[in-house]
Protein backbone atom coordinates (compact mmCIF):
# COMPACT_ATOMS: atom_id res chain seq x y z
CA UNK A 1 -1.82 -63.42 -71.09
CA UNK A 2 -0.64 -64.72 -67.82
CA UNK A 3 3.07 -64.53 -68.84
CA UNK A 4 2.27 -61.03 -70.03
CA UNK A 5 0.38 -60.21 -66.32
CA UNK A 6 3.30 -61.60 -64.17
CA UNK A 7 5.97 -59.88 -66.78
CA UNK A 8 4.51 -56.58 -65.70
CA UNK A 9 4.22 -57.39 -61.84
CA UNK A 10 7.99 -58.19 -62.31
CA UNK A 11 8.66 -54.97 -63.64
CA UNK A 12 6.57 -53.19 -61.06
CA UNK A 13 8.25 -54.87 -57.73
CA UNK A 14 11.53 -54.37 -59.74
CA UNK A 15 10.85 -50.34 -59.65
CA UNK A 16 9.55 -50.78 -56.18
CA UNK A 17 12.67 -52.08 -55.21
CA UNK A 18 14.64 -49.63 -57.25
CA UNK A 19 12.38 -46.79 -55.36
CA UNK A 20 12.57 -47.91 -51.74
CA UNK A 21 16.38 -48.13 -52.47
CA UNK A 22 16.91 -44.97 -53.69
CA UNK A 23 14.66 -43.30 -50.76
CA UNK A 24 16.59 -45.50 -48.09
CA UNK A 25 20.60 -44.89 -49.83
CA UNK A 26 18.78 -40.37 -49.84
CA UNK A 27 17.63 -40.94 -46.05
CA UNK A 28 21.03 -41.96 -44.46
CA UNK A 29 22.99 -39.33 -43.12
CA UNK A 30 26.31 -40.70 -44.89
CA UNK A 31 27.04 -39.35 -48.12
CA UNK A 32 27.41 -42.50 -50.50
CA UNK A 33 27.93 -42.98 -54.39
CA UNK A 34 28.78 -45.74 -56.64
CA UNK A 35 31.22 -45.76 -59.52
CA UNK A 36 31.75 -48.11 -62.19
CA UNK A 37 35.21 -49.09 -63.51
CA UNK A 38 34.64 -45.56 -66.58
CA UNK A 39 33.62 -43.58 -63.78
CA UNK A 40 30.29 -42.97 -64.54
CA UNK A 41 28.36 -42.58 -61.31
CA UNK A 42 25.56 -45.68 -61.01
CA UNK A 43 24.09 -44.30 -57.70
CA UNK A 44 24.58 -40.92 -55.66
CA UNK A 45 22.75 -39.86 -52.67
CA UNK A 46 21.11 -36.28 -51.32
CA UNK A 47 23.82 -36.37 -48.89
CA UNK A 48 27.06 -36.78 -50.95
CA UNK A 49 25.57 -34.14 -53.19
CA UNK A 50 25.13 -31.80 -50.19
CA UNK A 51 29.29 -32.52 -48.97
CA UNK A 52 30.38 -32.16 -52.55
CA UNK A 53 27.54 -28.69 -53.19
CA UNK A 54 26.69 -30.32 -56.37
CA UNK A 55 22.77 -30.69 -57.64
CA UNK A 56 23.64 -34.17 -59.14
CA UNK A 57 26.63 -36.39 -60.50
CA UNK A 58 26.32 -38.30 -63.84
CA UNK A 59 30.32 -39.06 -63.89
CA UNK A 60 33.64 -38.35 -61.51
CA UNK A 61 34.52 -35.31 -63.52
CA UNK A 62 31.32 -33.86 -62.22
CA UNK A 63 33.06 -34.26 -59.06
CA UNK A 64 36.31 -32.79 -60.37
CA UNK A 65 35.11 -29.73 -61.75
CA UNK A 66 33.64 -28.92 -58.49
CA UNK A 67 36.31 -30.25 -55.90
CA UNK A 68 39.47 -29.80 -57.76
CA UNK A 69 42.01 -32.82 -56.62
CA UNK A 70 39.26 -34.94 -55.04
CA UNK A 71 38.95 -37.29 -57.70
CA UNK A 72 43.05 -38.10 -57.84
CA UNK A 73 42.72 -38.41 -53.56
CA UNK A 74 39.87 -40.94 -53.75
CA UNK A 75 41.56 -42.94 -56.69
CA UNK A 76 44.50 -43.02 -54.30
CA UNK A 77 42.56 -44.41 -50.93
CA UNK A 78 43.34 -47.87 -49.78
CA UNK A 79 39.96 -50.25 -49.71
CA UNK A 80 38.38 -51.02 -46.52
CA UNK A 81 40.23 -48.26 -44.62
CA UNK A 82 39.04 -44.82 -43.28
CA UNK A 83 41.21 -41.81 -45.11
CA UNK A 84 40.56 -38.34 -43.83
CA UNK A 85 39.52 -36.37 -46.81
CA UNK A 86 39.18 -32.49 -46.66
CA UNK A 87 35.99 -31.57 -48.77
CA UNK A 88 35.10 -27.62 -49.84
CA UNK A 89 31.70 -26.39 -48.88
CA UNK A 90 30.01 -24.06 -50.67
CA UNK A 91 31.52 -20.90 -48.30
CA UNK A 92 35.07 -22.46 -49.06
CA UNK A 93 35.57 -23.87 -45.62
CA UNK A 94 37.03 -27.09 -46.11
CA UNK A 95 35.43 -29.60 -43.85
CA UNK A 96 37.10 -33.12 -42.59
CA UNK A 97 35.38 -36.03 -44.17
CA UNK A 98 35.75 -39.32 -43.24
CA UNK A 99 35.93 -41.29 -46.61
CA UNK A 100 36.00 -45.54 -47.03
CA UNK A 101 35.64 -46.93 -50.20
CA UNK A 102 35.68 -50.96 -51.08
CA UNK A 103 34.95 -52.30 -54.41
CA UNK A 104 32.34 -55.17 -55.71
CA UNK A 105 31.47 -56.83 -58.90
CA UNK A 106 27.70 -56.86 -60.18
CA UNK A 107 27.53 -58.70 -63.16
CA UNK A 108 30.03 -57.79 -64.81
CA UNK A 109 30.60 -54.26 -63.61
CA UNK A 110 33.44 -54.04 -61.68
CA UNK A 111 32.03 -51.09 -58.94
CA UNK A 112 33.52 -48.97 -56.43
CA UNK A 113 31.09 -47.54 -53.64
CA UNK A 114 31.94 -44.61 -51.47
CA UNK A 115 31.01 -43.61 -48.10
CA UNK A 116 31.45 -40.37 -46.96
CA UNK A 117 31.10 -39.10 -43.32
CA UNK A 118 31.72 -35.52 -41.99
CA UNK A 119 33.52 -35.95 -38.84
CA UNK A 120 33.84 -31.40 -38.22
CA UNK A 121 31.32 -31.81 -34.83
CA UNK A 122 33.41 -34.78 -33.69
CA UNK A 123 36.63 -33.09 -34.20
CA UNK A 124 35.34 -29.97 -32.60
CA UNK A 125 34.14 -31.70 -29.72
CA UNK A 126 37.09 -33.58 -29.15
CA UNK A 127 38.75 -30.57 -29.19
CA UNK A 128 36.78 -28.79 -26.64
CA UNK A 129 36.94 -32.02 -25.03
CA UNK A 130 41.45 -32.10 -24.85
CA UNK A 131 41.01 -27.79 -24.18
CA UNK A 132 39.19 -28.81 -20.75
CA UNK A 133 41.57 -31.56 -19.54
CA UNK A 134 44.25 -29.20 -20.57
CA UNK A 135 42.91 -26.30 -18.33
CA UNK A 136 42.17 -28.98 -15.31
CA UNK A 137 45.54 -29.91 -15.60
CA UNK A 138 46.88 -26.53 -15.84
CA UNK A 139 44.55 -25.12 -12.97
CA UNK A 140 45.97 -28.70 -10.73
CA UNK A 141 49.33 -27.57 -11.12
CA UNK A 142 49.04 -23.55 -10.83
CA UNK A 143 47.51 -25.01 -7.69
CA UNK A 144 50.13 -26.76 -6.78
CA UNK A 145 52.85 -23.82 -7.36
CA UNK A 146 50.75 -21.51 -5.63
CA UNK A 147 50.32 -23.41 -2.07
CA UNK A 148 54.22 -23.29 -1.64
CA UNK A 149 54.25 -20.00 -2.04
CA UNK A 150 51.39 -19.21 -0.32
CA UNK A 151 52.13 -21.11 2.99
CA UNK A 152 55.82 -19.44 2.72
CA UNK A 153 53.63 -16.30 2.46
CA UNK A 154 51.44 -17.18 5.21
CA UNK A 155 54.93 -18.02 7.20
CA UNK A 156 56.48 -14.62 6.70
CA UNK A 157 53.40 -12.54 7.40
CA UNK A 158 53.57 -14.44 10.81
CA UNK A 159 57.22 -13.63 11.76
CA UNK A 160 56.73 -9.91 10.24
CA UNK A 161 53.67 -9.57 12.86
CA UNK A 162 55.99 -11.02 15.40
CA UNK A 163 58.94 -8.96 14.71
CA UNK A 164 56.77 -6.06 14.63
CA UNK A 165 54.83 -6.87 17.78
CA UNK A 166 58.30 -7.44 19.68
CA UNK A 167 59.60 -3.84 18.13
CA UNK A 168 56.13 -2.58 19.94
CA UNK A 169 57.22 -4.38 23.17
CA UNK A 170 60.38 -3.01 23.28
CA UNK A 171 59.57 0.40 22.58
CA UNK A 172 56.74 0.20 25.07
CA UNK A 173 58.95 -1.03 27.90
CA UNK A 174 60.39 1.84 30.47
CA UNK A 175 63.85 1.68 30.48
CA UNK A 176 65.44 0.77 33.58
């Protein structure tokens, strides 16, 4: 009876553990899935579903039928390095994602595990980011062009008025 009792408390923490994984791996704001070495998927989170705008993913041709050419890009990426992926959403905008995959063996599954990261606010804002250096830079040397021309302005306008101020003297002097 006691073998049976700690049997079952074995099986409960195990599916406690199994829970508070699956609830952690849905929480995180990175798309992540597992594959095994047939490509059946052995763990997918909310997240990845959301980036790929499927409702779940048994097996990589899940994935295939719904982003056509993904599956071929991530077979290609190099492990342990960040690849630039670009993902379809479900209005057909394709977004950047920033996708590292490295591989591990558990028991004797040889597994791949994914990590997906939208980087479209990062880009954007590095983009507004190089727009207003670019304008500073522009608006510098505009600046720069302009004060040149300006001061030659400024320089003119002064012998005009005193050309035209000398005319006045002359004119207004009685001949002699």
């Amino acid at each position: 009876r006691q073998v049976n009792e700690e049997i079952t408390r074995m099986k409960l923490e195990k599916e406690q553990g199994i829970i508070l994984l699956q609830n952690t791996v849905d929480h995180i704001q990175t798309g992540i899935f597992v594959v095994d070495e047939n490509g059946r998927i052995e763990l997918v989170n909310e997240e990845a579903l959301r980036l790929f705008g499927l409702q779940s993913m048994d097996h990589l041709h899940d994935l295939e039928h719904a982003q056509p050419g993904l599956k071929s890009s991530l077979d290609q990426l190099r492990y342990n390095t960040g690849n630039v992926l670009h993902i379809n959403t479900a209005g057909e905008e394709k977004i950047p994602v920033l996708v590292s995959v490295s591989a591990f063996i558990l028991g004797e599954k040889h597994l791949r595990l994914y990590s997906l990261m939208g980087i479209k606010n990062e880009l954007e804002a590095n983009e507004i980011e190089s727009w207003q250096k670019l304008t500073r830079v522009l608006a510098h040397e505009i600046s720069n062009s302009v004060t040149p021309i300006s001061t030659l302005g400024a320089g003119i306008h002064r012998k005009l008025s005193q050309v035209s101020r000398d005319k006045e003297e002359d004119m207004s002097l009685p001949a002699s």
